[in-house]
C-alpha atoms as a PDB file:
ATOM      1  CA  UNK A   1      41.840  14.192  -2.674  1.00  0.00           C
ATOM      2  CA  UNK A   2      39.050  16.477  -4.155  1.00  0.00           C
ATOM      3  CA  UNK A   3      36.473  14.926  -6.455  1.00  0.00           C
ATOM      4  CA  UNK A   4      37.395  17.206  -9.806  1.00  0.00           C
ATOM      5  CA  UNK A   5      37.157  17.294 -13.568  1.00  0.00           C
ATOM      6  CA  UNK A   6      39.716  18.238 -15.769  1.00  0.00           C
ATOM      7  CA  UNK A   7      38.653  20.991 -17.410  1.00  0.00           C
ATOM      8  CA  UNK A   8      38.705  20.969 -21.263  1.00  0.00           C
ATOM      9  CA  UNK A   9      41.019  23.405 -21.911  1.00  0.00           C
ATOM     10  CA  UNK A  10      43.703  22.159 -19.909  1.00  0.00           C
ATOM     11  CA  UNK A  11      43.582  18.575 -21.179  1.00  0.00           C
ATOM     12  CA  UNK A  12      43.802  19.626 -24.639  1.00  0.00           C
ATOM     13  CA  UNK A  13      46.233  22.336 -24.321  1.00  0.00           C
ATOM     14  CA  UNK A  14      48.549  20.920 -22.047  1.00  0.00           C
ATOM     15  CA  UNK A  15      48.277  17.237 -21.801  1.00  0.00           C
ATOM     16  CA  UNK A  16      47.230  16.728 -25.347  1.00  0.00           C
ATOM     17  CA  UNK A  17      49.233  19.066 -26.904  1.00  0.00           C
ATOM     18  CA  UNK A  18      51.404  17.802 -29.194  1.00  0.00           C
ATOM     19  CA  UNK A  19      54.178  20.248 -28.572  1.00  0.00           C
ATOM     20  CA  UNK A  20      54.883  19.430 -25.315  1.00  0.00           C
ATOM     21  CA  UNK A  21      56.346  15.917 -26.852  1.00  0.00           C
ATOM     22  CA  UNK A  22      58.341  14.185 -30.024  1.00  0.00           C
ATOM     23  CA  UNK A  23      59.197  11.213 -31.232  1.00  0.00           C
ATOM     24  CA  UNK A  24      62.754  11.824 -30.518  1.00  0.00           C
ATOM     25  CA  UNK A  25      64.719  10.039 -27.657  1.00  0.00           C
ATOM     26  CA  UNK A  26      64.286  11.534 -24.091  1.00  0.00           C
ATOM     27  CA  UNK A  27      67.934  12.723 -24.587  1.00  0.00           C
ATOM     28  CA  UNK A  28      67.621  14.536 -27.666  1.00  0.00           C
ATOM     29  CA  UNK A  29      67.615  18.114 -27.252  1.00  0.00           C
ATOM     30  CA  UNK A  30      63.907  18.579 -28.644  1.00  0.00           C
ATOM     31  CA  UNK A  31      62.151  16.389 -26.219  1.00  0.00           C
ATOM     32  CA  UNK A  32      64.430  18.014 -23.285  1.00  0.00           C
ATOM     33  CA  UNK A  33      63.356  21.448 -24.263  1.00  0.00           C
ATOM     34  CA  UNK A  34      59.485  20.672 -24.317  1.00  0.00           C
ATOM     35  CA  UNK A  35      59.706  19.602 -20.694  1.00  0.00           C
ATOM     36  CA  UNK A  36      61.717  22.097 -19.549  1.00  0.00           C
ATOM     37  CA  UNK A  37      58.905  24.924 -20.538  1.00  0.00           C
ATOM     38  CA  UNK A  38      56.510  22.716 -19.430  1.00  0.00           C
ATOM     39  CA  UNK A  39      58.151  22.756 -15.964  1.00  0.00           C
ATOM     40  CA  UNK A  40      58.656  26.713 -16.229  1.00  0.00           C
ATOM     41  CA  UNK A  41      55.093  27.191 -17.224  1.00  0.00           C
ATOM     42  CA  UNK A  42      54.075  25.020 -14.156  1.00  0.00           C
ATOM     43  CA  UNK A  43      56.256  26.860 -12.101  1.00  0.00           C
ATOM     44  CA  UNK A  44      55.118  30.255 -12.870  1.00  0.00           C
ATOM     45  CA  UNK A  45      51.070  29.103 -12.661  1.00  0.00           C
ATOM     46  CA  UNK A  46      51.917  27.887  -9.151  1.00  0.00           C
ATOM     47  CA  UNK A  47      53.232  31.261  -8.835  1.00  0.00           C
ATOM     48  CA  UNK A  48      50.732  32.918  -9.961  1.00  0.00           C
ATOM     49  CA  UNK A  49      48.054  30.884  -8.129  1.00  0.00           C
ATOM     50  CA  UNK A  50      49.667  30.746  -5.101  1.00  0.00           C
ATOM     51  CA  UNK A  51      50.605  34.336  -4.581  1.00  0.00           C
ATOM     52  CA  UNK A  52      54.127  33.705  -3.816  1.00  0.00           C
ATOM     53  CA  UNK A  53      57.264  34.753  -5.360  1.00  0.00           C
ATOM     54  CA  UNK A  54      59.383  31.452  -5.905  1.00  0.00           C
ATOM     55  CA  UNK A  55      58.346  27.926  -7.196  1.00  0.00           C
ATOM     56  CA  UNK A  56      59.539  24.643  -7.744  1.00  0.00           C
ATOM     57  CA  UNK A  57      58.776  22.091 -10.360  1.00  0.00           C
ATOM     58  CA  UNK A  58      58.363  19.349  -7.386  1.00  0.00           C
ATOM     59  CA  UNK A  59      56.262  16.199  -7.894  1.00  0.00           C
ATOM     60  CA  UNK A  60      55.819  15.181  -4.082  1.00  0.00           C
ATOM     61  CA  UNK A  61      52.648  14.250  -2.964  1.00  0.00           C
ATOM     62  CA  UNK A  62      51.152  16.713  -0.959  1.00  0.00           C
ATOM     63  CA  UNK A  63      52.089  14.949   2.347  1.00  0.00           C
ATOM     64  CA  UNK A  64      55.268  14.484   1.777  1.00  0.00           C
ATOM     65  CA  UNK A  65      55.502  18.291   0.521  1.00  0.00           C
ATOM     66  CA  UNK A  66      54.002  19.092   3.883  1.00  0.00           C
ATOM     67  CA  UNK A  67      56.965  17.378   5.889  1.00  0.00           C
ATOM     68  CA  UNK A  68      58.995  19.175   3.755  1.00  0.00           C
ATOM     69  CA  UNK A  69      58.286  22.050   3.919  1.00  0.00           C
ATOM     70  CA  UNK A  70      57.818  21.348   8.256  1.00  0.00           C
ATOM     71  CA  UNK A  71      62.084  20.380   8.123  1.00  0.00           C
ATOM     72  CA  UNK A  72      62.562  23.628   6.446  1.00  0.00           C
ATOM     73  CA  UNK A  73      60.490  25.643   8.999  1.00  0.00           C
ATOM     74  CA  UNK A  74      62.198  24.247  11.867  1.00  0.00           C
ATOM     75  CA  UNK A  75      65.401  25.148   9.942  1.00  0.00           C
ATOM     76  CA  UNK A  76      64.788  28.518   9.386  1.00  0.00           C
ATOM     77  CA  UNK A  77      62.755  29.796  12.735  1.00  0.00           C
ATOM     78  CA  UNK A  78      64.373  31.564  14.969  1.00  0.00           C
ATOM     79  CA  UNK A  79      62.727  30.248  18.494  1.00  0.00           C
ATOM     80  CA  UNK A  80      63.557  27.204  20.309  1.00  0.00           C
ATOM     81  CA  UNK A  81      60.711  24.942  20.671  1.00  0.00           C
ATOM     82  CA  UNK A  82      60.112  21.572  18.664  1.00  0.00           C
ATOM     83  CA  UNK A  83      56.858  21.703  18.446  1.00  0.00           C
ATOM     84  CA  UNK A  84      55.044  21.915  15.462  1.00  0.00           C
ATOM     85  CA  UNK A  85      51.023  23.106  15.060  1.00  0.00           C
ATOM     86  CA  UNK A  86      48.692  20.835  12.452  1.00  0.00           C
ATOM     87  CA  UNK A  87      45.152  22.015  11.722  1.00  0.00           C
ATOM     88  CA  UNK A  88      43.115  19.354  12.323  1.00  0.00           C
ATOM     89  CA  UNK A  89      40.894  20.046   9.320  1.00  0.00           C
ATOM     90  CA  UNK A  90      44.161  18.871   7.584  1.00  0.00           C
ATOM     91  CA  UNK A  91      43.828  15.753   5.063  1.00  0.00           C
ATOM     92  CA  UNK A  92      44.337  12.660   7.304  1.00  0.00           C
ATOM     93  CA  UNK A  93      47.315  11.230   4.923  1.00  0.00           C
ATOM     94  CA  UNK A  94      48.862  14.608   5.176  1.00  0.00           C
ATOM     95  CA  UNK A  95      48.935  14.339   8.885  1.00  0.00           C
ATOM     96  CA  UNK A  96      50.424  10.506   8.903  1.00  0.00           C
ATOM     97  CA  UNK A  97      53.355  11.626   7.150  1.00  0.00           C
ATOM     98  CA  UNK A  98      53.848  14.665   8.915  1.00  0.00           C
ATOM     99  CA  UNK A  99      53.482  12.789  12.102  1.00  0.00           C
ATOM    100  CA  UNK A 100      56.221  10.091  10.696  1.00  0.00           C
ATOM    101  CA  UNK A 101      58.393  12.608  10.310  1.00  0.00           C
ATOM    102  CA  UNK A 102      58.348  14.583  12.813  1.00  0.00           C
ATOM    103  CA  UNK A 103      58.960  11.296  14.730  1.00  0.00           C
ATOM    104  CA  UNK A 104      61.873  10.612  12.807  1.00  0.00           C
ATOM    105  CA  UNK A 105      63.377  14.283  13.153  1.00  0.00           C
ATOM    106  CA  UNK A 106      62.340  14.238  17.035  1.00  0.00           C
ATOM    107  CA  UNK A 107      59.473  16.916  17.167  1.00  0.00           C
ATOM    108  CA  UNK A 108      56.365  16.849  18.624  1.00  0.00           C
ATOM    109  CA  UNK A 109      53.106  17.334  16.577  1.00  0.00           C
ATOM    110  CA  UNK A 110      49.989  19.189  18.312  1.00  0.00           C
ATOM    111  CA  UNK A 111      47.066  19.150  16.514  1.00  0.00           C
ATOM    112  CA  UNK A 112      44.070  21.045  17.068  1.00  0.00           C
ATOM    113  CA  UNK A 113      42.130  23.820  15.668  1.00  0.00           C
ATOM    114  CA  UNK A 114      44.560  26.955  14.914  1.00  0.00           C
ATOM    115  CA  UNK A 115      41.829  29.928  15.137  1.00  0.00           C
ATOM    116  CA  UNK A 116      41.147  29.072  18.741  1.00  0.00           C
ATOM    117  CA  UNK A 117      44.200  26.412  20.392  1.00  0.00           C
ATOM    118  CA  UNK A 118      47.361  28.201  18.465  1.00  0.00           C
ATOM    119  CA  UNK A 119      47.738  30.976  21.119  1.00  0.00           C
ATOM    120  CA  UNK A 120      48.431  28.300  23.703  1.00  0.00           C
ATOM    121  CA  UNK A 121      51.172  26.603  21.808  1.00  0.00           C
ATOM    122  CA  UNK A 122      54.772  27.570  21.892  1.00  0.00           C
ATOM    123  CA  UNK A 123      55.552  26.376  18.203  1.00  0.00           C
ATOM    124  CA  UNK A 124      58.140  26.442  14.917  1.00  0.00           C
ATOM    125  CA  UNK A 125      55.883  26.057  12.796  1.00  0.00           C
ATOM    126  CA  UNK A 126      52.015  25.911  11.344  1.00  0.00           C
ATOM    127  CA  UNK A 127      50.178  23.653   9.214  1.00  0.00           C
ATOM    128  CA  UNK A 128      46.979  24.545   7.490  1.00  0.00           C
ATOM    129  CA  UNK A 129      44.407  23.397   4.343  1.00  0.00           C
ATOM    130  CA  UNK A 130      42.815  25.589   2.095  1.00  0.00           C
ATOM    131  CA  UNK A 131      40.266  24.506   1.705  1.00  0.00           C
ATOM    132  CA  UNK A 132      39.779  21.897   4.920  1.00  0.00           C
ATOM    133  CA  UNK A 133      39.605  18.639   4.072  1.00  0.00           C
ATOM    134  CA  UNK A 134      35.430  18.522   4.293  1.00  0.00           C
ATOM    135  CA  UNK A 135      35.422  21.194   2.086  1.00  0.00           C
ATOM    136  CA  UNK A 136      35.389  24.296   4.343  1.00  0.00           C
ATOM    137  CA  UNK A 137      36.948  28.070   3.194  1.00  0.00           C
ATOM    138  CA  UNK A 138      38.048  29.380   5.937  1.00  0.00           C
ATOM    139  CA  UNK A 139      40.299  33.061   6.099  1.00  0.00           C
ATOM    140  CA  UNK A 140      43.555  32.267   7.507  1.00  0.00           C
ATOM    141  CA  UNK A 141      44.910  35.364   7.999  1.00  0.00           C
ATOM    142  CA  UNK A 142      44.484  35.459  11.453  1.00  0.00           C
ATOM    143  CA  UNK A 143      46.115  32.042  11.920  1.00  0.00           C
ATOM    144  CA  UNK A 144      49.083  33.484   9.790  1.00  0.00           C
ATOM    145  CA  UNK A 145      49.027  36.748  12.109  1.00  0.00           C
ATOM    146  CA  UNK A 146      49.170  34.740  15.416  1.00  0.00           C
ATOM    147  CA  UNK A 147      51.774  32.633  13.966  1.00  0.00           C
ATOM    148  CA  UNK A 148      54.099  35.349  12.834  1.00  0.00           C
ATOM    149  CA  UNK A 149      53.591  36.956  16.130  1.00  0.00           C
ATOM    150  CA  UNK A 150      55.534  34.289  17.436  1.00  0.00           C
ATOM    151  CA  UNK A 151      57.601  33.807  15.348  1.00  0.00           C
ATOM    152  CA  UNK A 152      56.494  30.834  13.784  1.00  0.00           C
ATOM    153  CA  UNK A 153      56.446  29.992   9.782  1.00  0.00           C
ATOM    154  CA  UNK A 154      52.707  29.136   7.902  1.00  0.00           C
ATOM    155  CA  UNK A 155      52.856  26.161   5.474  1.00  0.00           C
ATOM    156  CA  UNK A 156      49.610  26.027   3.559  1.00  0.00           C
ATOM    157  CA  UNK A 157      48.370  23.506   2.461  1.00  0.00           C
ATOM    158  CA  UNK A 158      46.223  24.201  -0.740  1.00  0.00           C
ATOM    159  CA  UNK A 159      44.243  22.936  -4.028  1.00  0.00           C
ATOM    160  CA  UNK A 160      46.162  24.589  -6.615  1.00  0.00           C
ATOM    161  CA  UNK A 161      42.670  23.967  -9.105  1.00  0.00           C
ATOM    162  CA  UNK A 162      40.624  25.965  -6.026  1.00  0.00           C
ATOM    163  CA  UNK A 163      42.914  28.777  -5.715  1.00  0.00           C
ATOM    164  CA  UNK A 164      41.590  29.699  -9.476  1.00  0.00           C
ATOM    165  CA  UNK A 165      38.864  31.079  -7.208  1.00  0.00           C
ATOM    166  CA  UNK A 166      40.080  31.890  -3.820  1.00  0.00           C
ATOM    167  CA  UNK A 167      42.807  34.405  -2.295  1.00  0.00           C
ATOM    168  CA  UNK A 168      46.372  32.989  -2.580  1.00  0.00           C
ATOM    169  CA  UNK A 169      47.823  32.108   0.628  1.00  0.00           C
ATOM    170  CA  UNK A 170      50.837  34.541  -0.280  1.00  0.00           C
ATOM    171  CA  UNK A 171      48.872  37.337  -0.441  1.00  0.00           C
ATOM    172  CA  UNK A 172      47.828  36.601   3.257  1.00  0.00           C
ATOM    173  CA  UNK A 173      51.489  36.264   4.497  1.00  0.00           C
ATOM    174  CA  UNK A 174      51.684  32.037   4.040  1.00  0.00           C
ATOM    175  CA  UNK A 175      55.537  31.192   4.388  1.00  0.00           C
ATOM    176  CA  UNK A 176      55.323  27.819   2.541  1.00  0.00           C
ATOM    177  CA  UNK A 177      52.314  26.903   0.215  1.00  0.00           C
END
């Protein structure tokens, strides 16, 4: 979604690296033990760069991360509204599939800009990028504030490669990320 390089380091030490593979069969115990740390380690660097406390090893695309992760909010929120709040600085794929969804699962998706239209919205839920899909860095910890303050969960949705260099959405109160 973002125009990147791989940086050196990584694709030698992690996708080149010989350890992380053998010529044995996928069943073989050697082979199962090389991804299993690779998953760990993946888990704890989204840890890490995320600023949360709890990872998965998940290989959806981000969209379908994003719908995720807007099931779960409606699950766990305790007010009684269907609607759910998408930045509209979201990536546009992001939004189809949340939109698909939420048809599916019968809620209604309001999309706007969250620093100025959340207020108005009675919702479960929040959806924002960090960075915006053009690019932009924007703070989000008053769009995690307002949502909290009613009760609604914050699913970020991030660039794990640009969090290197930007706060982690769990260290501004983010729910999901």
């Amino acid at each position: 979604y973002y125009g990147a390089k791989m940086p050196s380091v990584i694709l030698r030490t992690v996708l080149e690296n010989p350890g992380w593979y053998t010529a044995y069969t996928p069943y073989q115990a050697e082979v199962s033990q090389g991804r299993l740390e690779a998953l760990m380690n993946f888990q704890q660097m989204v840890m890490d760069l995320t600023g949360m406390e709890l990872a998965n090893a998940s290989l959806l695309d981000e969209g379908t991360a994003a719908a995720e992760a807007m099931a779960m909010a409606h699950r766990l929120c305790k007010n009684d509204t269907d609607t759910f709040f998408v930045a509209d600085d979201c990536h546009p794929q992001t939004i189809a599939v949340i939109e698909t969804r939420a048809r599916s699962l019968g809620f209604q998706v309001v999309r706007g800009d969250p620093f100025t239209e959340l207020e108005a919205q009675d919702v479960f839920g929040v959806l924002a990028q960090y960075p915006g899909t053009t690019g932009a860095v924007r703070d989000l910890q008053p769009v995690i504030d307002a949502a909290h303050a009613k009760g609604a969960l914050v699913t970020v949705a991030s660039d794990l490669l640009a969090l290197v260099l930007l706060k982690p959405p769990g260290e501004m109160g983010a729910d999901m990320v």
